[in-house]
C-alpha atoms as a PDB file:
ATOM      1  CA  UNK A   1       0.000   0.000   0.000  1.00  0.00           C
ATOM      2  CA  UNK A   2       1.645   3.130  -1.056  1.00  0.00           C
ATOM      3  CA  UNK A   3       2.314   5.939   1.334  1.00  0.00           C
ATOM      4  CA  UNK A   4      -0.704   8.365   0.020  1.00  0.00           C
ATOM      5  CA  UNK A   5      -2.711   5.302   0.604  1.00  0.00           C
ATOM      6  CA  UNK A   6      -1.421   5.191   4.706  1.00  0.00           C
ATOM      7  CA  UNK A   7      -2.235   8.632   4.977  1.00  0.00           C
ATOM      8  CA  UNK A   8      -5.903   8.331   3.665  1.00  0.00           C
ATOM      9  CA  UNK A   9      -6.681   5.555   6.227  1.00  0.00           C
ATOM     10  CA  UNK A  10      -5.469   7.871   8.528  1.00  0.00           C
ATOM     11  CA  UNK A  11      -7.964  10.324   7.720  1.00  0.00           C
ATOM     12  CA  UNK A  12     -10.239   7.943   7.475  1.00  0.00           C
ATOM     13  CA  UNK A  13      -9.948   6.473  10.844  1.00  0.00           C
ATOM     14  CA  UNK A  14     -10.244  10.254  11.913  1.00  0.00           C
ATOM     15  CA  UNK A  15     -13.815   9.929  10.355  1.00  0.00           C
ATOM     16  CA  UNK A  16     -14.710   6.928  12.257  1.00  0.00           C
ATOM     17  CA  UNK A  17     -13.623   8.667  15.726  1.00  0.00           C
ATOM     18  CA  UNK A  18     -16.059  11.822  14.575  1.00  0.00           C
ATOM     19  CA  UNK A  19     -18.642   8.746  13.775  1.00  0.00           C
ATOM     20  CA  UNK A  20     -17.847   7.009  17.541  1.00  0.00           C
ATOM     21  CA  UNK A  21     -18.080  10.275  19.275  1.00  0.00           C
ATOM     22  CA  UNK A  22     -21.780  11.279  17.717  1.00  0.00           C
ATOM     23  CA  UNK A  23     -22.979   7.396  18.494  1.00  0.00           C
ATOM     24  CA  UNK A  24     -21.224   8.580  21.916  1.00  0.00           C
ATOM     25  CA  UNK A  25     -23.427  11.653  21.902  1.00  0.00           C
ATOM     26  CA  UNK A  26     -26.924  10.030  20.753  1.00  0.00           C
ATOM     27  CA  UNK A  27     -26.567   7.526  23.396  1.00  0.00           C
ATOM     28  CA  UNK A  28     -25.421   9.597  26.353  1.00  0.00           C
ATOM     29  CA  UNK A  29     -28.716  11.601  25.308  1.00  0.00           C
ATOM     30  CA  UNK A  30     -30.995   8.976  24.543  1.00  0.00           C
ATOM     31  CA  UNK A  31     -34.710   9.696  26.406  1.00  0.00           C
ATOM     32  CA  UNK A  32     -36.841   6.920  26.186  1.00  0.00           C
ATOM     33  CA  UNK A  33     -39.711   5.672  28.204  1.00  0.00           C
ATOM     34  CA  UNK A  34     -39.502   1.795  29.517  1.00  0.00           C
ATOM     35  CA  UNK A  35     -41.420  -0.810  27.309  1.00  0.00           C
ATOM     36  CA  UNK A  36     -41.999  -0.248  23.336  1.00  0.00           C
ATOM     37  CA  UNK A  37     -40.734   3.326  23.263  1.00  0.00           C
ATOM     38  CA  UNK A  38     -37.372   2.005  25.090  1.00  0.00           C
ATOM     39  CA  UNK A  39     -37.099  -0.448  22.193  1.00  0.00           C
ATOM     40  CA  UNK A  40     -37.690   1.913  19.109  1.00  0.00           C
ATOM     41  CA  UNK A  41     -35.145   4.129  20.671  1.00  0.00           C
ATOM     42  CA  UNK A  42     -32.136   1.928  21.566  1.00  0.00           C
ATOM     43  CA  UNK A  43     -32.418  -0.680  18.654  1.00  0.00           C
ATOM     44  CA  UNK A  44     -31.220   1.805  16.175  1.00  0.00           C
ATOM     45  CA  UNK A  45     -27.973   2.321  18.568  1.00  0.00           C
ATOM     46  CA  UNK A  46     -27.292  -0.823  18.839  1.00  0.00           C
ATOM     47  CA  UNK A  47     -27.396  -1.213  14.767  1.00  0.00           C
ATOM     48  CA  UNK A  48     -25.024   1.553  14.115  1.00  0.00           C
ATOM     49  CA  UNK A  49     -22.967   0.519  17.029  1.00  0.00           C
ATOM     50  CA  UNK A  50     -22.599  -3.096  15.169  1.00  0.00           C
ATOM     51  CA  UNK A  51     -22.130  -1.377  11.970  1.00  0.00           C
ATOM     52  CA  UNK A  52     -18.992   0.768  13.519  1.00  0.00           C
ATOM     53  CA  UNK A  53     -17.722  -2.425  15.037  1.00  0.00           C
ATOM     54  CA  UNK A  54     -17.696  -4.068  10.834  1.00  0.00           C
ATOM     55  CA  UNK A  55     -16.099  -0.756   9.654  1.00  0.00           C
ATOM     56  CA  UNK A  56     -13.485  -0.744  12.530  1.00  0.00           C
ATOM     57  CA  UNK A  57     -12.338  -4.599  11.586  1.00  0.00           C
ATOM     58  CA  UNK A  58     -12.648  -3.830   7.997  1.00  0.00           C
ATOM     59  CA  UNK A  59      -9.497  -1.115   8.653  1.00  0.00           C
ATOM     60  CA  UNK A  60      -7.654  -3.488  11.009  1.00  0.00           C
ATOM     61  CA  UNK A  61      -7.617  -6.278   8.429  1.00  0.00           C
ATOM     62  CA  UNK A  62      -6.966  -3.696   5.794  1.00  0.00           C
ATOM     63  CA  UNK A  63      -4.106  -2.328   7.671  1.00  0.00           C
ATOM     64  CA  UNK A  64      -3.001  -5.762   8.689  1.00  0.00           C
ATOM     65  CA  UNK A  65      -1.870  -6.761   5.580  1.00  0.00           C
ATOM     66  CA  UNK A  66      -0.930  -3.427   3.641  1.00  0.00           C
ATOM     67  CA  UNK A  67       3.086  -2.354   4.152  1.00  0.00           C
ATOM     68  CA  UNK A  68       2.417  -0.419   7.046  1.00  0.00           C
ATOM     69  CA  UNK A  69       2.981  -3.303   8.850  1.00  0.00           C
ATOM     70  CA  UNK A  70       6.177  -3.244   8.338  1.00  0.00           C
ATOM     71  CA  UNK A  71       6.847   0.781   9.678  1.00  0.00           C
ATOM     72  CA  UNK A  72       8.565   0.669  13.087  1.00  0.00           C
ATOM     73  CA  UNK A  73       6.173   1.281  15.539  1.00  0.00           C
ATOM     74  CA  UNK A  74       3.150  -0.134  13.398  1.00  0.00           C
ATOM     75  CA  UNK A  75       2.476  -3.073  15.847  1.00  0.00           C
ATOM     76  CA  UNK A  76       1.218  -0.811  18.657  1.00  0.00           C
ATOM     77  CA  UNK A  77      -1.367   0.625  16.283  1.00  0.00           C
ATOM     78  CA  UNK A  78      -2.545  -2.452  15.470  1.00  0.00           C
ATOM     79  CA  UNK A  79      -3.164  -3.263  18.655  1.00  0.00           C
ATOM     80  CA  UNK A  80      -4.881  -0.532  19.905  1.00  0.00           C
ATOM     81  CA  UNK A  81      -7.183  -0.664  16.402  1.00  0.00           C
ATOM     82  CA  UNK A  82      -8.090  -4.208  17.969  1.00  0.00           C
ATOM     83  CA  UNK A  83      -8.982  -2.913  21.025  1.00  0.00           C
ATOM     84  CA  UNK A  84     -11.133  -0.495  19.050  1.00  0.00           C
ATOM     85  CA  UNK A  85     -12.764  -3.553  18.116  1.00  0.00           C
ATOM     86  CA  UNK A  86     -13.527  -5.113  21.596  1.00  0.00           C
ATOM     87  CA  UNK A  87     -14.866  -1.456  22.957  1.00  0.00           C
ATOM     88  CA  UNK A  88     -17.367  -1.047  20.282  1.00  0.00           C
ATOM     89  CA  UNK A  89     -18.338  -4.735  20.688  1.00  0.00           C
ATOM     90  CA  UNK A  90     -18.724  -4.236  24.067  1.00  0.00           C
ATOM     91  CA  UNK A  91     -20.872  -0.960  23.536  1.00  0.00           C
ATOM     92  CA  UNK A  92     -22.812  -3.310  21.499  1.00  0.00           C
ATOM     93  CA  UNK A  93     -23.160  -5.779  23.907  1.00  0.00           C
ATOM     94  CA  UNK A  94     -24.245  -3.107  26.532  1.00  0.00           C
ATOM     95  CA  UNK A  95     -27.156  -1.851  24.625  1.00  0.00           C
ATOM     96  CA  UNK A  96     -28.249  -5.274  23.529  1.00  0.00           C
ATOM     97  CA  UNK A  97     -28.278  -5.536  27.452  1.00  0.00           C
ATOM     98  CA  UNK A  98     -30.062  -2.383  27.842  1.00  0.00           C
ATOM     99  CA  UNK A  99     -32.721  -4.236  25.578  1.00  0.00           C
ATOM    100  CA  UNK A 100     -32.730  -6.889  27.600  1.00  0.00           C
ATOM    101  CA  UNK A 101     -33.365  -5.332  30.973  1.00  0.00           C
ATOM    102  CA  UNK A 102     -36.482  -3.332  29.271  1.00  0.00           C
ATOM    103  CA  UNK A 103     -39.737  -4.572  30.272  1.00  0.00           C
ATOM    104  CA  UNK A 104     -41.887  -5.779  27.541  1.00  0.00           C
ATOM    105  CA  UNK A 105     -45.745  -6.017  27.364  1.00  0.00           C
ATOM    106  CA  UNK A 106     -46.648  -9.235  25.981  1.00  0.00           C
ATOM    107  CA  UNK A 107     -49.369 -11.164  27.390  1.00  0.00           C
ATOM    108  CA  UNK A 108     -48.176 -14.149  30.085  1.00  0.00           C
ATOM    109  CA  UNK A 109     -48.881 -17.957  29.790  1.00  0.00           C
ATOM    110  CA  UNK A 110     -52.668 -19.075  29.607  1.00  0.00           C
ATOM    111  CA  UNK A 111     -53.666 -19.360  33.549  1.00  0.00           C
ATOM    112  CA  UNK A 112     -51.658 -16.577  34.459  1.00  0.00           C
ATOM    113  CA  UNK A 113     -52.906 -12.798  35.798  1.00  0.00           C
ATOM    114  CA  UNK A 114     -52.262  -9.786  33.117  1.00  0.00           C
ATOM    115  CA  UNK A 115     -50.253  -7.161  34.994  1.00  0.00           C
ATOM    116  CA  UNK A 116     -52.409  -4.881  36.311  1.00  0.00           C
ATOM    117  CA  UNK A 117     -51.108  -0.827  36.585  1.00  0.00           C
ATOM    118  CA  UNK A 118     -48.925  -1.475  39.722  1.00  0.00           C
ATOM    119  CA  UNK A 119     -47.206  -4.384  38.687  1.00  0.00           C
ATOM    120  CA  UNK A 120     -46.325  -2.516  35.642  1.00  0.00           C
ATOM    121  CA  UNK A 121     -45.104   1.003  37.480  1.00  0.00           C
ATOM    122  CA  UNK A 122     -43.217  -1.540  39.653  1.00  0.00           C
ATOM    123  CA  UNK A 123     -41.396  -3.468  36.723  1.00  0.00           C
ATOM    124  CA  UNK A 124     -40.452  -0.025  35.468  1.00  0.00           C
ATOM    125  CA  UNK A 125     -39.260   1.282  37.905  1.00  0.00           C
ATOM    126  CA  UNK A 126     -37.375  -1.857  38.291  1.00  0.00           C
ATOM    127  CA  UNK A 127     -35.952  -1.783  34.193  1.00  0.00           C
ATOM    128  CA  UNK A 128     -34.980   2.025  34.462  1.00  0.00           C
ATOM    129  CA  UNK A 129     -31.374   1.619  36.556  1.00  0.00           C
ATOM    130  CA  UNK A 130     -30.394  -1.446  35.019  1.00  0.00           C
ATOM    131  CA  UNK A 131     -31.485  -0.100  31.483  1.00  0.00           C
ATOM    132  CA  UNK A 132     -29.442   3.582  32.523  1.00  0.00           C
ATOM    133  CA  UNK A 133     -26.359   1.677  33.822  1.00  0.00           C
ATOM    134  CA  UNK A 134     -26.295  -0.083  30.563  1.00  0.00           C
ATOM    135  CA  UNK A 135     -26.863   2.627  28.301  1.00  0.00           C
ATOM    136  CA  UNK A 136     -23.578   4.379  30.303  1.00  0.00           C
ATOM    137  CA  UNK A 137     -21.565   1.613  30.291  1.00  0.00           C
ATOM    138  CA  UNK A 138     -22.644   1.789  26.156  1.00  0.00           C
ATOM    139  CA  UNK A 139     -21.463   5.106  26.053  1.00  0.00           C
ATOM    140  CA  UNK A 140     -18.133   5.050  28.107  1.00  0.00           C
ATOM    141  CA  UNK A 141     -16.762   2.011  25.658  1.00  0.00           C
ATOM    142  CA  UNK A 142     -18.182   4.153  22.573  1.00  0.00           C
ATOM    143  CA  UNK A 143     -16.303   7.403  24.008  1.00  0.00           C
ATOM    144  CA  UNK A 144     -12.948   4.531  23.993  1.00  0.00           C
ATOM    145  CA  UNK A 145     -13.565   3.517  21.004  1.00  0.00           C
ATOM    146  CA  UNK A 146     -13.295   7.303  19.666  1.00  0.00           C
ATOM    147  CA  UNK A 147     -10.209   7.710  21.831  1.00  0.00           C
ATOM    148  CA  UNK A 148      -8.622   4.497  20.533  1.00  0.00           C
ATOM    149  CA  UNK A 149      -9.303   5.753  16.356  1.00  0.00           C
ATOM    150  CA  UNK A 150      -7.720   9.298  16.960  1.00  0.00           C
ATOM    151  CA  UNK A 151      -4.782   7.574  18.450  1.00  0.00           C
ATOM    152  CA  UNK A 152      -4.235   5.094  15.741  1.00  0.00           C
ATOM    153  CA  UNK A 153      -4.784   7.763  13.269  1.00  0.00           C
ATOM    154  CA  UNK A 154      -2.250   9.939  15.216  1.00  0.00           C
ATOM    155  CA  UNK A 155      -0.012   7.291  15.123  1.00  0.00           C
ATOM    156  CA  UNK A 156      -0.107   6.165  11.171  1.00  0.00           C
ATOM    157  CA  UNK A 157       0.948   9.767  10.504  1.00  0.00           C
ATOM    158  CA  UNK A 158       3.424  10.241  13.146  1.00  0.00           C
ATOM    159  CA  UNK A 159       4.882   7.343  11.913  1.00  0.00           C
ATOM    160  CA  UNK A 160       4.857   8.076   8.098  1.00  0.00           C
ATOM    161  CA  UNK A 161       6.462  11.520   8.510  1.00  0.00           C
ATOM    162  CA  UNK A 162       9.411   9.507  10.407  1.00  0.00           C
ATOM    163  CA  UNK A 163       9.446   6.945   7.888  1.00  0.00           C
ATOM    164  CA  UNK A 164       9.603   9.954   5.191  1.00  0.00           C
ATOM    165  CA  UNK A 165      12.116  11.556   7.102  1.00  0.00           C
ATOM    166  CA  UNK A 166      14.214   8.781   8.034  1.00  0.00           C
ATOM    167  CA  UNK A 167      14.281   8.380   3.551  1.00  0.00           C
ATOM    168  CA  UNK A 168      15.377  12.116   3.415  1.00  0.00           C
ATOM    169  CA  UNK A 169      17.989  11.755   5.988  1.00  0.00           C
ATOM    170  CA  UNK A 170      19.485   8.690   4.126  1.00  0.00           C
ATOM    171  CA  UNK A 171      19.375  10.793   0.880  1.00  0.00           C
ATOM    172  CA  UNK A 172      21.081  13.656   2.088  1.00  0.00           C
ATOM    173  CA  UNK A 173      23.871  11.425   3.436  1.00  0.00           C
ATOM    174  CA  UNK A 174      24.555   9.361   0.522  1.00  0.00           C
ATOM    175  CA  UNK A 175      24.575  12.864  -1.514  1.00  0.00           C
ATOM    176  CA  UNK A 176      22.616  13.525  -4.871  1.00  0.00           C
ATOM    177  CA  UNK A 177      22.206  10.623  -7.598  1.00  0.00           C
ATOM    178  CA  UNK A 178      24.908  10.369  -9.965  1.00  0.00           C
ATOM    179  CA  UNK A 179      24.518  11.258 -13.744  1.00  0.00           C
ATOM    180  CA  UNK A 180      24.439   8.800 -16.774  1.00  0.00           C
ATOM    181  CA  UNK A 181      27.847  10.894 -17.462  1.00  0.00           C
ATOM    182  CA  UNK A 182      28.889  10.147 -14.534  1.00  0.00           C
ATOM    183  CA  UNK A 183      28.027   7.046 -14.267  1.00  0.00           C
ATOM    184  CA  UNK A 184      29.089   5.962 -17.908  1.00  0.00           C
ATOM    185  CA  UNK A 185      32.623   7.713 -16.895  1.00  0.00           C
ATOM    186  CA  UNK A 186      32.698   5.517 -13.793  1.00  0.00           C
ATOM    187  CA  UNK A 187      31.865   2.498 -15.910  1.00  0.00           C
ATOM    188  CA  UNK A 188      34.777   3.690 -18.402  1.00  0.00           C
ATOM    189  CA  UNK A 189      37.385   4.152 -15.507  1.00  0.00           C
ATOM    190  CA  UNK A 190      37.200   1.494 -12.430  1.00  0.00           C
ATOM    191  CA  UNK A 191      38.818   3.343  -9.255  1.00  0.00           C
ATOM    192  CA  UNK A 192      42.218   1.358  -8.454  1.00  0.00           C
ATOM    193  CA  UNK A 193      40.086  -0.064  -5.869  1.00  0.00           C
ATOM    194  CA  UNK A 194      38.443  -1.859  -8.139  1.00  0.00           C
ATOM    195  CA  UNK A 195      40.759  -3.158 -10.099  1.00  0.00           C
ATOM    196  CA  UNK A 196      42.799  -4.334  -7.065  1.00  0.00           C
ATOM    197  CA  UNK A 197      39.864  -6.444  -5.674  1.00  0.00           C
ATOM    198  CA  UNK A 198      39.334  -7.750  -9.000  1.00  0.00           C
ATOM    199  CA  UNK A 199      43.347  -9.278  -8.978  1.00  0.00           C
END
Protein backbone atom coordinates (compact mmCIF):
# COMPACT_ATOMS: atom_id res chain seq x y z
CA UNK A 1 0.00 0.00 0.00
CA UNK A 2 1.64 3.13 -1.06
CA UNK A 3 2.31 5.94 1.33
CA UNK A 4 -0.70 8.37 0.02
CA UNK A 5 -2.71 5.30 0.60
CA UNK A 6 -1.42 5.19 4.71
CA UNK A 7 -2.23 8.63 4.98
CA UNK A 8 -5.90 8.33 3.67
CA UNK A 9 -6.68 5.55 6.23
CA UNK A 10 -5.47 7.87 8.53
CA UNK A 11 -7.96 10.32 7.72
CA UNK A 12 -10.24 7.94 7.48
CA UNK A 13 -9.95 6.47 10.84
CA UNK A 14 -10.24 10.25 11.91
CA UNK A 15 -13.82 9.93 10.35
CA UNK A 16 -14.71 6.93 12.26
CA UNK A 17 -13.62 8.67 15.73
CA UNK A 18 -16.06 11.82 14.57
CA UNK A 19 -18.64 8.75 13.77
CA UNK A 20 -17.85 7.01 17.54
CA UNK A 21 -18.08 10.28 19.28
CA UNK A 22 -21.78 11.28 17.72
CA UNK A 23 -22.98 7.40 18.49
CA UNK A 24 -21.22 8.58 21.92
CA UNK A 25 -23.43 11.65 21.90
CA UNK A 26 -26.92 10.03 20.75
CA UNK A 27 -26.57 7.53 23.40
CA UNK A 28 -25.42 9.60 26.35
CA UNK A 29 -28.72 11.60 25.31
CA UNK A 30 -30.99 8.98 24.54
CA UNK A 31 -34.71 9.70 26.41
CA UNK A 32 -36.84 6.92 26.19
CA UNK A 33 -39.71 5.67 28.20
CA UNK A 34 -39.50 1.80 29.52
CA UNK A 35 -41.42 -0.81 27.31
CA UNK A 36 -42.00 -0.25 23.34
CA UNK A 37 -40.73 3.33 23.26
CA UNK A 38 -37.37 2.01 25.09
CA UNK A 39 -37.10 -0.45 22.19
CA UNK A 40 -37.69 1.91 19.11
CA UNK A 41 -35.14 4.13 20.67
CA UNK A 42 -32.14 1.93 21.57
CA UNK A 43 -32.42 -0.68 18.65
CA UNK A 44 -31.22 1.80 16.17
CA UNK A 45 -27.97 2.32 18.57
CA UNK A 46 -27.29 -0.82 18.84
CA UNK A 47 -27.40 -1.21 14.77
CA UNK A 48 -25.02 1.55 14.12
CA UNK A 49 -22.97 0.52 17.03
CA UNK A 50 -22.60 -3.10 15.17
CA UNK A 51 -22.13 -1.38 11.97
CA UNK A 52 -18.99 0.77 13.52
CA UNK A 53 -17.72 -2.43 15.04
CA UNK A 54 -17.70 -4.07 10.83
CA UNK A 55 -16.10 -0.76 9.65
CA UNK A 56 -13.48 -0.74 12.53
CA UNK A 57 -12.34 -4.60 11.59
CA UNK A 58 -12.65 -3.83 8.00
CA UNK A 59 -9.50 -1.12 8.65
CA UNK A 60 -7.65 -3.49 11.01
CA UNK A 61 -7.62 -6.28 8.43
CA UNK A 62 -6.97 -3.70 5.79
CA UNK A 63 -4.11 -2.33 7.67
CA UNK A 64 -3.00 -5.76 8.69
CA UNK A 65 -1.87 -6.76 5.58
CA UNK A 66 -0.93 -3.43 3.64
CA UNK A 67 3.09 -2.35 4.15
CA UNK A 68 2.42 -0.42 7.05
CA UNK A 69 2.98 -3.30 8.85
CA UNK A 70 6.18 -3.24 8.34
CA UNK A 71 6.85 0.78 9.68
CA UNK A 72 8.56 0.67 13.09
CA UNK A 73 6.17 1.28 15.54
CA UNK A 74 3.15 -0.13 13.40
CA UNK A 75 2.48 -3.07 15.85
CA UNK A 76 1.22 -0.81 18.66
CA UNK A 77 -1.37 0.63 16.28
CA UNK A 78 -2.54 -2.45 15.47
CA UNK A 79 -3.16 -3.26 18.65
CA UNK A 80 -4.88 -0.53 19.91
CA UNK A 81 -7.18 -0.66 16.40
CA UNK A 82 -8.09 -4.21 17.97
CA UNK A 83 -8.98 -2.91 21.02
CA UNK A 84 -11.13 -0.50 19.05
CA UNK A 85 -12.76 -3.55 18.12
CA UNK A 86 -13.53 -5.11 21.60
CA UNK A 87 -14.87 -1.46 22.96
CA UNK A 88 -17.37 -1.05 20.28
CA UNK A 89 -18.34 -4.74 20.69
CA UNK A 90 -18.72 -4.24 24.07
CA UNK A 91 -20.87 -0.96 23.54
CA UNK A 92 -22.81 -3.31 21.50
CA UNK A 93 -23.16 -5.78 23.91
CA UNK A 94 -24.25 -3.11 26.53
CA UNK A 95 -27.16 -1.85 24.63
CA UNK A 96 -28.25 -5.27 23.53
CA UNK A 97 -28.28 -5.54 27.45
CA UNK A 98 -30.06 -2.38 27.84
CA UNK A 99 -32.72 -4.24 25.58
CA UNK A 100 -32.73 -6.89 27.60
CA UNK A 101 -33.36 -5.33 30.97
CA UNK A 102 -36.48 -3.33 29.27
CA UNK A 103 -39.74 -4.57 30.27
CA UNK A 104 -41.89 -5.78 27.54
CA UNK A 105 -45.74 -6.02 27.36
CA UNK A 106 -46.65 -9.23 25.98
CA UNK A 107 -49.37 -11.16 27.39
CA UNK A 108 -48.18 -14.15 30.09
CA UNK A 109 -48.88 -17.96 29.79
CA UNK A 110 -52.67 -19.07 29.61
CA UNK A 111 -53.67 -19.36 33.55
CA UNK A 112 -51.66 -16.58 34.46
CA UNK A 113 -52.91 -12.80 35.80
CA UNK A 114 -52.26 -9.79 33.12
CA UNK A 115 -50.25 -7.16 34.99
CA UNK A 116 -52.41 -4.88 36.31
CA UNK A 117 -51.11 -0.83 36.58
CA UNK A 118 -48.92 -1.48 39.72
CA UNK A 119 -47.21 -4.38 38.69
CA UNK A 120 -46.33 -2.52 35.64
CA UNK A 121 -45.10 1.00 37.48
CA UNK A 122 -43.22 -1.54 39.65
CA UNK A 123 -41.40 -3.47 36.72
CA UNK A 124 -40.45 -0.02 35.47
CA UNK A 125 -39.26 1.28 37.90
CA UNK A 126 -37.38 -1.86 38.29
CA UNK A 127 -35.95 -1.78 34.19
CA UNK A 128 -34.98 2.03 34.46
CA UNK A 129 -31.37 1.62 36.56
CA UNK A 130 -30.39 -1.45 35.02
CA UNK A 131 -31.49 -0.10 31.48
CA UNK A 132 -29.44 3.58 32.52
CA UNK A 133 -26.36 1.68 33.82
CA UNK A 134 -26.30 -0.08 30.56
CA UNK A 135 -26.86 2.63 28.30
CA UNK A 136 -23.58 4.38 30.30
CA UNK A 137 -21.56 1.61 30.29
CA UNK A 138 -22.64 1.79 26.16
CA UNK A 139 -21.46 5.11 26.05
CA UNK A 140 -18.13 5.05 28.11
CA UNK A 141 -16.76 2.01 25.66
CA UNK A 142 -18.18 4.15 22.57
CA UNK A 143 -16.30 7.40 24.01
CA UNK A 144 -12.95 4.53 23.99
CA UNK A 145 -13.57 3.52 21.00
CA UNK A 146 -13.29 7.30 19.67
CA UNK A 147 -10.21 7.71 21.83
CA UNK A 148 -8.62 4.50 20.53
CA UNK A 149 -9.30 5.75 16.36
CA UNK A 150 -7.72 9.30 16.96
CA UNK A 151 -4.78 7.57 18.45
CA UNK A 152 -4.23 5.09 15.74
CA UNK A 153 -4.78 7.76 13.27
CA UNK A 154 -2.25 9.94 15.22
CA UNK A 155 -0.01 7.29 15.12
CA UNK A 156 -0.11 6.17 11.17
CA UNK A 157 0.95 9.77 10.50
CA UNK A 158 3.42 10.24 13.15
CA UNK A 159 4.88 7.34 11.91
CA UNK A 160 4.86 8.08 8.10
CA UNK A 161 6.46 11.52 8.51
CA UNK A 162 9.41 9.51 10.41
CA UNK A 163 9.45 6.95 7.89
CA UNK A 164 9.60 9.95 5.19
CA UNK A 165 12.12 11.56 7.10
CA UNK A 166 14.21 8.78 8.03
CA UNK A 167 14.28 8.38 3.55
CA UNK A 168 15.38 12.12 3.41
CA UNK A 169 17.99 11.75 5.99
CA UNK A 170 19.48 8.69 4.13
CA UNK A 171 19.37 10.79 0.88
CA UNK A 172 21.08 13.66 2.09
CA UNK A 173 23.87 11.43 3.44
CA UNK A 174 24.56 9.36 0.52
CA UNK A 175 24.57 12.86 -1.51
CA UNK A 176 22.62 13.53 -4.87
CA UNK A 177 22.21 10.62 -7.60
CA UNK A 178 24.91 10.37 -9.96
CA UNK A 179 24.52 11.26 -13.74
CA UNK A 180 24.44 8.80 -16.77
CA UNK A 181 27.85 10.89 -17.46
CA UNK A 182 28.89 10.15 -14.53
CA UNK A 183 28.03 7.05 -14.27
CA UNK A 184 29.09 5.96 -17.91
CA UNK A 185 32.62 7.71 -16.90
CA UNK A 186 32.70 5.52 -13.79
CA UNK A 187 31.87 2.50 -15.91
CA UNK A 188 34.78 3.69 -18.40
CA UNK A 189 37.39 4.15 -15.51
CA UNK A 190 37.20 1.49 -12.43
CA UNK A 191 38.82 3.34 -9.25
CA UNK A 192 42.22 1.36 -8.45
CA UNK A 193 40.09 -0.06 -5.87
CA UNK A 194 38.44 -1.86 -8.14
CA UNK A 195 40.76 -3.16 -10.10
CA UNK A 196 42.80 -4.33 -7.06
CA UNK A 197 39.86 -6.44 -5.67
CA UNK A 198 39.33 -7.75 -9.00
CA UNK A 199 43.35 -9.28 -8.98
Amino acid sequence: MPLLDLAEHAQQLRTLACDFEALHARVRGVSYTPGTDALRQISPLLLMTQDLTATVLVRLGALDSSTYSSVAGSRASLECLASVVVASSLAGNDLASALHANPYEGAPFPGYPADDASVRTARHAEAIPKITGHLADAAHQLDLSATGCHYVATGITRDLAATREGAATAQRSAGPPLTSAQYDALKANPSPLARDVRS
